[in-house]
PDB file of N, CA and C in Angstrom:
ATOM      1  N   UNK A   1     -30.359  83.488 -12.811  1.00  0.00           N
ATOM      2  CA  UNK A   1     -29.583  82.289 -12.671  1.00  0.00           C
ATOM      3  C   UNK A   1     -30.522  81.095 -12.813  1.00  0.00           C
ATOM      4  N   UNK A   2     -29.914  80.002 -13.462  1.00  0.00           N
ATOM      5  CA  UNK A   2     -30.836  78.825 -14.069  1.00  0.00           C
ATOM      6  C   UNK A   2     -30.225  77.437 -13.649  1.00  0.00           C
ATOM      7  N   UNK A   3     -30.171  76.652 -13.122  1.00  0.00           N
ATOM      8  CA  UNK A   3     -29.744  75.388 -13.148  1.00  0.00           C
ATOM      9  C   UNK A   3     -30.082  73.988 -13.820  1.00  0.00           C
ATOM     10  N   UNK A   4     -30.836  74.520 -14.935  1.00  0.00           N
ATOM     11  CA  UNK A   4     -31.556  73.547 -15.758  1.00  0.00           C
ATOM     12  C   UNK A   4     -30.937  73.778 -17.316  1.00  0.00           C
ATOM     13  N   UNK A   5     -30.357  73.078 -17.637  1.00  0.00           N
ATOM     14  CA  UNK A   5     -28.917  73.029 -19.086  1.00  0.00           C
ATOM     15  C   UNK A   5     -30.282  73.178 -19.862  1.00  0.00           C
ATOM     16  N   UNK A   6     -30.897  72.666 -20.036  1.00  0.00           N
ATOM     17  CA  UNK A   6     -32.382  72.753 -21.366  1.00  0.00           C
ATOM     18  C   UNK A   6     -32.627  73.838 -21.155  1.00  0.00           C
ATOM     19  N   UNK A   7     -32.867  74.508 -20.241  1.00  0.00           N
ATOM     20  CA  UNK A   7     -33.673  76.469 -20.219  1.00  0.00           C
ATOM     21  C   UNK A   7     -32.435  76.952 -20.811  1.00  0.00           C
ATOM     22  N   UNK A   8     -31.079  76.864 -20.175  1.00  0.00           N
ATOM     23  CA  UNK A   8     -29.856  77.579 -20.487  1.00  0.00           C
ATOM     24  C   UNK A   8     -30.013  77.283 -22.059  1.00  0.00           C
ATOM     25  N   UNK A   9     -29.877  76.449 -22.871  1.00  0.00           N
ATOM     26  CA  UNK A   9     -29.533  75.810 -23.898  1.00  0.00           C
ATOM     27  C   UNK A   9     -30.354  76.939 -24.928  1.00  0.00           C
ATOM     28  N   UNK A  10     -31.734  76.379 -24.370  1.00  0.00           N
ATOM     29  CA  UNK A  10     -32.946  77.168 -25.225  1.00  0.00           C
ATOM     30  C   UNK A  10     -33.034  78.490 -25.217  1.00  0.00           C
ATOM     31  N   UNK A  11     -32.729  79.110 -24.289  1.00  0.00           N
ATOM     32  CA  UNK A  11     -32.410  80.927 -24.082  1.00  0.00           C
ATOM     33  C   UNK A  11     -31.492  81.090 -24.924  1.00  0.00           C
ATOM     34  N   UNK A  12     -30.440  80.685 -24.592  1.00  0.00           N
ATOM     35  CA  UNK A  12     -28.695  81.125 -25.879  1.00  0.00           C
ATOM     36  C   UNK A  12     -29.351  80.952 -27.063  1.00  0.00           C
ATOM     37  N   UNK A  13     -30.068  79.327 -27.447  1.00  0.00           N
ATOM     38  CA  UNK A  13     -30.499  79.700 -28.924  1.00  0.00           C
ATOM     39  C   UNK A  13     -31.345  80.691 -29.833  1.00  0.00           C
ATOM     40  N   UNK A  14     -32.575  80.948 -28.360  1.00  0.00           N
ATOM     41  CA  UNK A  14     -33.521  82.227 -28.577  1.00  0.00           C
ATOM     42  C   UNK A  14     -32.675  83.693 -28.490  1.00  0.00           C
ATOM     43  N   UNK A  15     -31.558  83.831 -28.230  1.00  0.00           N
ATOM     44  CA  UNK A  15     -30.807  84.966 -28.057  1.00  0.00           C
ATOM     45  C   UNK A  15     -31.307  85.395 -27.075  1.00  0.00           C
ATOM     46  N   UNK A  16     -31.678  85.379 -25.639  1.00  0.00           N
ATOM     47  CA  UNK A  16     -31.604  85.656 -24.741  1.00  0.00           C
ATOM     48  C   UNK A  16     -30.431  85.725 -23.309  1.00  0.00           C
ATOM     49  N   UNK A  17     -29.235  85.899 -24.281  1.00  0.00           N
ATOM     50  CA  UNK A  17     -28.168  85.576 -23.040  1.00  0.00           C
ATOM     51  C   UNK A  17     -26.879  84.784 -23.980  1.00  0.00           C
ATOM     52  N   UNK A  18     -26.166  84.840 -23.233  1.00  0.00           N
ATOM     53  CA  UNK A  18     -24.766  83.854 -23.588  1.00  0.00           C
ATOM     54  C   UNK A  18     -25.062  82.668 -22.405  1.00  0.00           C
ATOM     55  N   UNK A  19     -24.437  81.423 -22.649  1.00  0.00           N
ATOM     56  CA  UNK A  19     -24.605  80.234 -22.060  1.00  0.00           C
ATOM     57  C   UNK A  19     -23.314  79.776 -21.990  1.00  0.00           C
ATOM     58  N   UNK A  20     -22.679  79.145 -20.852  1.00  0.00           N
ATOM     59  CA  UNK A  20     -21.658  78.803 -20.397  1.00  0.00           C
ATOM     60  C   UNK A  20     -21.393  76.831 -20.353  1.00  0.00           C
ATOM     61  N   UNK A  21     -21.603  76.424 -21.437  1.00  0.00           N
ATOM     62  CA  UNK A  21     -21.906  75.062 -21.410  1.00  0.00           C
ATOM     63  C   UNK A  21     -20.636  73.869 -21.284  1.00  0.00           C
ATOM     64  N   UNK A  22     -20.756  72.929 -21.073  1.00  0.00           N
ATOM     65  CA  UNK A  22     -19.884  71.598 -21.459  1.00  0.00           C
ATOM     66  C   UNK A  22     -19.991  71.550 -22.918  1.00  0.00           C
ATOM     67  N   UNK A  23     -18.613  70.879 -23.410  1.00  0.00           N
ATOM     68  CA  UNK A  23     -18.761  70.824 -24.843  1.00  0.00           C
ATOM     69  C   UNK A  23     -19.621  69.656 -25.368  1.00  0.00           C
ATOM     70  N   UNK A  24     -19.812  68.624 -24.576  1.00  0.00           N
ATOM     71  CA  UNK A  24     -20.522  67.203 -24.471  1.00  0.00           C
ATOM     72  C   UNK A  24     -21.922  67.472 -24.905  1.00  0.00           C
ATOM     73  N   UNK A  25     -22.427  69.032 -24.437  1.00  0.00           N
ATOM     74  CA  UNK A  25     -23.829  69.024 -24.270  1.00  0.00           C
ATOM     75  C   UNK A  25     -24.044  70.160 -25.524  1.00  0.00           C
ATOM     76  N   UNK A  26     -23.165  71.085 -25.834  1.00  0.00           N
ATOM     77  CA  UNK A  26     -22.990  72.279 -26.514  1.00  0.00           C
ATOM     78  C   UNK A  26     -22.752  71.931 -27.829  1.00  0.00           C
ATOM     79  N   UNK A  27     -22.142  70.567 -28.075  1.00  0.00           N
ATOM     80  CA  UNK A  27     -21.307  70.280 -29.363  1.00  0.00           C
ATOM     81  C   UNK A  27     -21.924  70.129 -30.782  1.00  0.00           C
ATOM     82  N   UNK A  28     -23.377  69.526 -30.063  1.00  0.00           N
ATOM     83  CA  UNK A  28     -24.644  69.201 -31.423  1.00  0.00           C
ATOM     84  C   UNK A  28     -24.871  70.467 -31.985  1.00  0.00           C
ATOM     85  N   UNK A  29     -25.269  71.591 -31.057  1.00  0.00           N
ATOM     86  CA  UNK A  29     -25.582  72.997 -31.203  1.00  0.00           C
ATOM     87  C   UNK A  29     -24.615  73.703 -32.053  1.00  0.00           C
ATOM     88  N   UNK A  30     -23.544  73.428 -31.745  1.00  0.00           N
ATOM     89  CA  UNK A  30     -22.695  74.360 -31.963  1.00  0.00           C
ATOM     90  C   UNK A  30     -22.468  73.712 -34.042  1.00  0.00           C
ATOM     91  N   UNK A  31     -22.684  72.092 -34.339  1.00  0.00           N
ATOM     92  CA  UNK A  31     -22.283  71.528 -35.479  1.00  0.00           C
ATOM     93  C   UNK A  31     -23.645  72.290 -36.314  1.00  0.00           C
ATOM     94  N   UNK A  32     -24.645  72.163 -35.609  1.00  0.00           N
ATOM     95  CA  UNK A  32     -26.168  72.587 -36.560  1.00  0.00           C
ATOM     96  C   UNK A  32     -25.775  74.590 -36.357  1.00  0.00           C
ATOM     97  N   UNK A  33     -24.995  74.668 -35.745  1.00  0.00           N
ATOM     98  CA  UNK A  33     -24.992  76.724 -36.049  1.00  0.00           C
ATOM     99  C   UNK A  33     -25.640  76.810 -35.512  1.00  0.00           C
ATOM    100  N   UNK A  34     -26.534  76.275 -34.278  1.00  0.00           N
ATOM    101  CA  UNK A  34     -27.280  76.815 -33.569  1.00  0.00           C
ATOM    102  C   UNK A  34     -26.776  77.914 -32.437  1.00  0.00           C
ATOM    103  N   UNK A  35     -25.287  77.571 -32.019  1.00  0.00           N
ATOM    104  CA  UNK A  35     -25.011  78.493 -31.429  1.00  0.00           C
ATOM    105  C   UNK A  35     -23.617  78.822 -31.342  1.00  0.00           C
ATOM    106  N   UNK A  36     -22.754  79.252 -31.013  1.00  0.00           N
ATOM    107  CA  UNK A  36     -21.228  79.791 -32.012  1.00  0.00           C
ATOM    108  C   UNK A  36     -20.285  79.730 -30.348  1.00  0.00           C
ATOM    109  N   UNK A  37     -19.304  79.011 -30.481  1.00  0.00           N
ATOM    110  CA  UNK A  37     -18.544  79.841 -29.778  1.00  0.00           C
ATOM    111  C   UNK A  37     -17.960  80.609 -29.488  1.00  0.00           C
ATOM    112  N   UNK A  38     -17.991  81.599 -27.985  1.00  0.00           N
ATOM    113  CA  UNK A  38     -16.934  82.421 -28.056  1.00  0.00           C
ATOM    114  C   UNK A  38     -16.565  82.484 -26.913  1.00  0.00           C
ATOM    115  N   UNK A  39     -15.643  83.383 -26.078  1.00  0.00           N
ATOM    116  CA  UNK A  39     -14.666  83.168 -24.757  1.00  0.00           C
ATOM    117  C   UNK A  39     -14.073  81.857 -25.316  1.00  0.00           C
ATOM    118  N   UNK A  40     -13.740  81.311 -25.816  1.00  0.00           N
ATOM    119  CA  UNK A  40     -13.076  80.077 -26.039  1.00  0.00           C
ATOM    120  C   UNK A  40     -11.605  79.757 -25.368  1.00  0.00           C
ATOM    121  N   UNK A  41     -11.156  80.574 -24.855  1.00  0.00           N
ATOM    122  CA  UNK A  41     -10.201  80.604 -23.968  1.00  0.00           C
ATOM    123  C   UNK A  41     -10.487  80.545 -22.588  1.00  0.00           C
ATOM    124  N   UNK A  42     -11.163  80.390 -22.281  1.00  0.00           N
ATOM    125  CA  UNK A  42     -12.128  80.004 -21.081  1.00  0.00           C
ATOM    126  C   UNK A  42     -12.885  78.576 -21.138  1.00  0.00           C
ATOM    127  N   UNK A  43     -12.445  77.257 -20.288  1.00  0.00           N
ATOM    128  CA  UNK A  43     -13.445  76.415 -20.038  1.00  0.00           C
ATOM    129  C   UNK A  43     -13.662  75.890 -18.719  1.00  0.00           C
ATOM    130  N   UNK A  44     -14.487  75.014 -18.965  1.00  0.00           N
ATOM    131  CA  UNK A  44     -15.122  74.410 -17.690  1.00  0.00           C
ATOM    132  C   UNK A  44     -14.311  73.132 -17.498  1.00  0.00           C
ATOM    133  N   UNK A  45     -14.476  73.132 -16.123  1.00  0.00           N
ATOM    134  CA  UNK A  45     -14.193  71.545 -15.738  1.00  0.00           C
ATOM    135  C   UNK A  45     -13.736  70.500 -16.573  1.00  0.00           C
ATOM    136  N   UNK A  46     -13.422  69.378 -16.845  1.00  0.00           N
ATOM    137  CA  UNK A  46     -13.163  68.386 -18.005  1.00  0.00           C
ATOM    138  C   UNK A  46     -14.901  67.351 -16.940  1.00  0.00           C
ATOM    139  N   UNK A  47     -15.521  66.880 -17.480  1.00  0.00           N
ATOM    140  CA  UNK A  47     -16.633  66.073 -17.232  1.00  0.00           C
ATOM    141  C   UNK A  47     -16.048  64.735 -16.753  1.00  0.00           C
ATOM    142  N   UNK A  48     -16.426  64.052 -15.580  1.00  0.00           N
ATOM    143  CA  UNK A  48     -16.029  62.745 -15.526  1.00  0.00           C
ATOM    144  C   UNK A  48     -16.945  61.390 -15.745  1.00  0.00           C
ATOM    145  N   UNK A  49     -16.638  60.848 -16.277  1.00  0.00           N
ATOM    146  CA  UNK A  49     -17.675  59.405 -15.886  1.00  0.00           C
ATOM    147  C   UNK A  49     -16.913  58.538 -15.388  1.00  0.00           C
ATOM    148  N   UNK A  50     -17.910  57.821 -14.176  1.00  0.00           N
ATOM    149  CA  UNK A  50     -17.293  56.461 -13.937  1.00  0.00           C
ATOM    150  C   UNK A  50     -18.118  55.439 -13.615  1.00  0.00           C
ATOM    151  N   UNK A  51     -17.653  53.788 -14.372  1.00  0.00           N
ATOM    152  CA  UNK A  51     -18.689  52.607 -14.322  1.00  0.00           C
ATOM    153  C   UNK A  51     -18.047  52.181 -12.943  1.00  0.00           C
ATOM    154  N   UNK A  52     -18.955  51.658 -12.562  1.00  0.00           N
ATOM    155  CA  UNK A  52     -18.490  51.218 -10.771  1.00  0.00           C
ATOM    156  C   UNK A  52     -19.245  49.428 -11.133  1.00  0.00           C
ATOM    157  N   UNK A  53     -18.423  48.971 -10.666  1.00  0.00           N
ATOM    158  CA  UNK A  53     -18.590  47.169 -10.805  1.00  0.00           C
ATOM    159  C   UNK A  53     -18.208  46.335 -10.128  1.00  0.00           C
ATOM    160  N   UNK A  54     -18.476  45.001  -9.739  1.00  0.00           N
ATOM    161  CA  UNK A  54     -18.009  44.420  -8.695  1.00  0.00           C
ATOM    162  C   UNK A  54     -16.792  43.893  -8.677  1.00  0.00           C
ATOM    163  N   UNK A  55     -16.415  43.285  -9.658  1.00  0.00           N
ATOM    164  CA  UNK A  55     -14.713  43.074  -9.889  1.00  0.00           C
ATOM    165  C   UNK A  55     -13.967  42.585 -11.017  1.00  0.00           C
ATOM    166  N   UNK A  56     -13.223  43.000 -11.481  1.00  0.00           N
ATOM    167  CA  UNK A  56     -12.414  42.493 -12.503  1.00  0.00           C
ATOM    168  C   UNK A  56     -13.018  40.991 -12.873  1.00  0.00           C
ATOM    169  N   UNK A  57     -12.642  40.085 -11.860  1.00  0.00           N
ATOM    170  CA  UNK A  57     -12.379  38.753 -11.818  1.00  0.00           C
ATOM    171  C   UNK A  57     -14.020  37.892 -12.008  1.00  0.00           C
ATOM    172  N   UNK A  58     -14.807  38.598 -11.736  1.00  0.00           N
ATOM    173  CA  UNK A  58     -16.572  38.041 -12.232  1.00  0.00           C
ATOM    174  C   UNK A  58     -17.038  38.840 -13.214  1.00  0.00           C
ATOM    175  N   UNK A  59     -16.088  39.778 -13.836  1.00  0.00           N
ATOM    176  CA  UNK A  59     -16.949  40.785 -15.080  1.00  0.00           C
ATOM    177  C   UNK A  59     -17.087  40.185 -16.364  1.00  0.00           C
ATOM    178  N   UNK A  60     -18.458  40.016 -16.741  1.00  0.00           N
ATOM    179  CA  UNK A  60     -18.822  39.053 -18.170  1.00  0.00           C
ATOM    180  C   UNK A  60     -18.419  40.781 -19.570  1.00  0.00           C
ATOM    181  N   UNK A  61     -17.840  39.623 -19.872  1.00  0.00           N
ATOM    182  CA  UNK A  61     -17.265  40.543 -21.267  1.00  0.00           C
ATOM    183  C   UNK A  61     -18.259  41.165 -21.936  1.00  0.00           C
ATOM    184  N   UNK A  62     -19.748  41.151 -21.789  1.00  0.00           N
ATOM    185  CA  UNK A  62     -20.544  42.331 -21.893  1.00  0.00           C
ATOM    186  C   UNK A  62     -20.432  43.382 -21.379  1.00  0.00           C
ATOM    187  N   UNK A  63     -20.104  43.129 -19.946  1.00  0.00           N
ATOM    188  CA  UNK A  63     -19.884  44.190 -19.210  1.00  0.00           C
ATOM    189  C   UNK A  63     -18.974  45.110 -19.390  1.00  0.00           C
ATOM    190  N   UNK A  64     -17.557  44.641 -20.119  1.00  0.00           N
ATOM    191  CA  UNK A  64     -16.304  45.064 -20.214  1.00  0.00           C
ATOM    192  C   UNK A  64     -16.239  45.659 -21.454  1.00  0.00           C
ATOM    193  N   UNK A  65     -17.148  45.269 -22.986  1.00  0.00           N
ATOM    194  CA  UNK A  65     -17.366  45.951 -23.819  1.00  0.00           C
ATOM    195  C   UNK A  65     -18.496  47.220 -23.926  1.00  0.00           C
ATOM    196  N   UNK A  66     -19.625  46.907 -22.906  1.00  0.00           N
ATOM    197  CA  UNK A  66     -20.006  48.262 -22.512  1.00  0.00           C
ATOM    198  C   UNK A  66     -19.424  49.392 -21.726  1.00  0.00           C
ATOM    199  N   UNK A  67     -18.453  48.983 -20.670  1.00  0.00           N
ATOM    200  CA  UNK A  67     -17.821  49.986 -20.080  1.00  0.00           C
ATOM    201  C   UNK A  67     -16.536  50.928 -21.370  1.00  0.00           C
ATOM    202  N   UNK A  68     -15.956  49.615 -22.115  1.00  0.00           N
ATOM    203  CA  UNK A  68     -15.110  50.324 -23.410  1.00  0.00           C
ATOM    204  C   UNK A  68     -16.176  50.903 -24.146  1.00  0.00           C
ATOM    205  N   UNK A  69     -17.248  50.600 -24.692  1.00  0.00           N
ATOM    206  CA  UNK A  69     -18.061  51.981 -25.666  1.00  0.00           C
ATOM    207  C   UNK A  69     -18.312  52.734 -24.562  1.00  0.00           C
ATOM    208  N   UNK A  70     -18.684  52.635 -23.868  1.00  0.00           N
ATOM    209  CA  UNK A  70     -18.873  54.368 -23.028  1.00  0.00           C
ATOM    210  C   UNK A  70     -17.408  55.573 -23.272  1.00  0.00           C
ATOM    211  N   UNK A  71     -16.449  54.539 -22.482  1.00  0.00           N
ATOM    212  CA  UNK A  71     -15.160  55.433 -21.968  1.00  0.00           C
ATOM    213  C   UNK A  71     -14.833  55.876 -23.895  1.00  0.00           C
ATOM    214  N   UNK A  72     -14.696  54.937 -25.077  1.00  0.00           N
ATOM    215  CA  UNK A  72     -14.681  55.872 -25.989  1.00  0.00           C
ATOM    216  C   UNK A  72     -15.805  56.775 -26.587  1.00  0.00           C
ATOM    217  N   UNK A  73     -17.151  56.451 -26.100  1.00  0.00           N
ATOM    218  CA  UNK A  73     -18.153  57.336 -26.968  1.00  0.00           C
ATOM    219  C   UNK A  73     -17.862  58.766 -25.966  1.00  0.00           C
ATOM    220  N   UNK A  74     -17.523  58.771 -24.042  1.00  0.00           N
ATOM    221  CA  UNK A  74     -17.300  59.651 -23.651  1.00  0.00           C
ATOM    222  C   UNK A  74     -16.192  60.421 -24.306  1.00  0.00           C
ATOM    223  N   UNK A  75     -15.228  60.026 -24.461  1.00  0.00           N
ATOM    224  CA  UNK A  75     -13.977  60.974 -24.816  1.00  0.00           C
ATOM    225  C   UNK A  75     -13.992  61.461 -25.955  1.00  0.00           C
ATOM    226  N   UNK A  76     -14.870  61.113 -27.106  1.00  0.00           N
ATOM    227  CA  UNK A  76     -14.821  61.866 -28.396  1.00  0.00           C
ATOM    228  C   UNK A  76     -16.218  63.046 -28.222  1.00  0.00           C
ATOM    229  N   UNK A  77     -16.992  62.715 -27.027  1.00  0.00           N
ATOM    230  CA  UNK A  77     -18.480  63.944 -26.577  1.00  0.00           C
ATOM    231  C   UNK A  77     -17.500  64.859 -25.618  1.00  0.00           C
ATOM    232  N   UNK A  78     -16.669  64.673 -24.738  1.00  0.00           N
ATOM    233  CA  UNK A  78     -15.942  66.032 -24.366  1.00  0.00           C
ATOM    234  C   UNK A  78     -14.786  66.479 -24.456  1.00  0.00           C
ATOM    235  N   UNK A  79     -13.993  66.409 -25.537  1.00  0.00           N
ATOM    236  CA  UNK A  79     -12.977  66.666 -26.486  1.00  0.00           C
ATOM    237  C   UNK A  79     -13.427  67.238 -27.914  1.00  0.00           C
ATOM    238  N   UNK A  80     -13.195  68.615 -27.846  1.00  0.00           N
ATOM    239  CA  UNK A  80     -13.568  69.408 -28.786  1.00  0.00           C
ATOM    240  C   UNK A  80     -12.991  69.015 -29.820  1.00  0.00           C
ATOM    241  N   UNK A  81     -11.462  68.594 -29.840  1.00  0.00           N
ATOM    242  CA  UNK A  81     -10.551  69.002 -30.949  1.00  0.00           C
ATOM    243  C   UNK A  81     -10.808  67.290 -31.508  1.00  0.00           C
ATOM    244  N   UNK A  82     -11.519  66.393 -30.893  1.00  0.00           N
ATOM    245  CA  UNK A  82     -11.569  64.941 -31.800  1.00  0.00           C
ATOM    246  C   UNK A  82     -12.793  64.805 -32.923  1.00  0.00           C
TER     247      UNK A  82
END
């Protein structure tokens, strides 16, 4: 048992094991053939992020266009089918 996603990552690719990953982290791997899915009827958790800020009403529209590229760069890294 491993709790470090880089050892997990690097074993599955060395063929040492099957790896049980997020698709967020699995997805590069999986586009270069580095590693294939299967159980695919089986997943994990959905991943959450969240920006925490002081309030609507003082947020400089930097702030508000970085929190929008995250929430879309997140949802197209753990959504397989986008």
């Amino acid at each position: 048992m491993c709790n470090d996603v880089t050892t997990i990552v690097h074993a599955a690719i060395n063929s040492a094991g099957i790896a049980w990953l997020p698709f967020d982290i699995a997805r590069s791997y999986i586009q270069q053939q580095q590693l294939v899915p299967i159980l695919t009827e089986y997943s994990l958790e959905a991943s959450q992020l969240w920006a925490v800020y002081l309030s609507r009403s003082y947020q400089s529209p930097l702030v508000r266009a970085f929190i929008d590229f995250l929430s879309d760069s997140w949802q197209q890294d753990i959504l397989p089918n986008k």
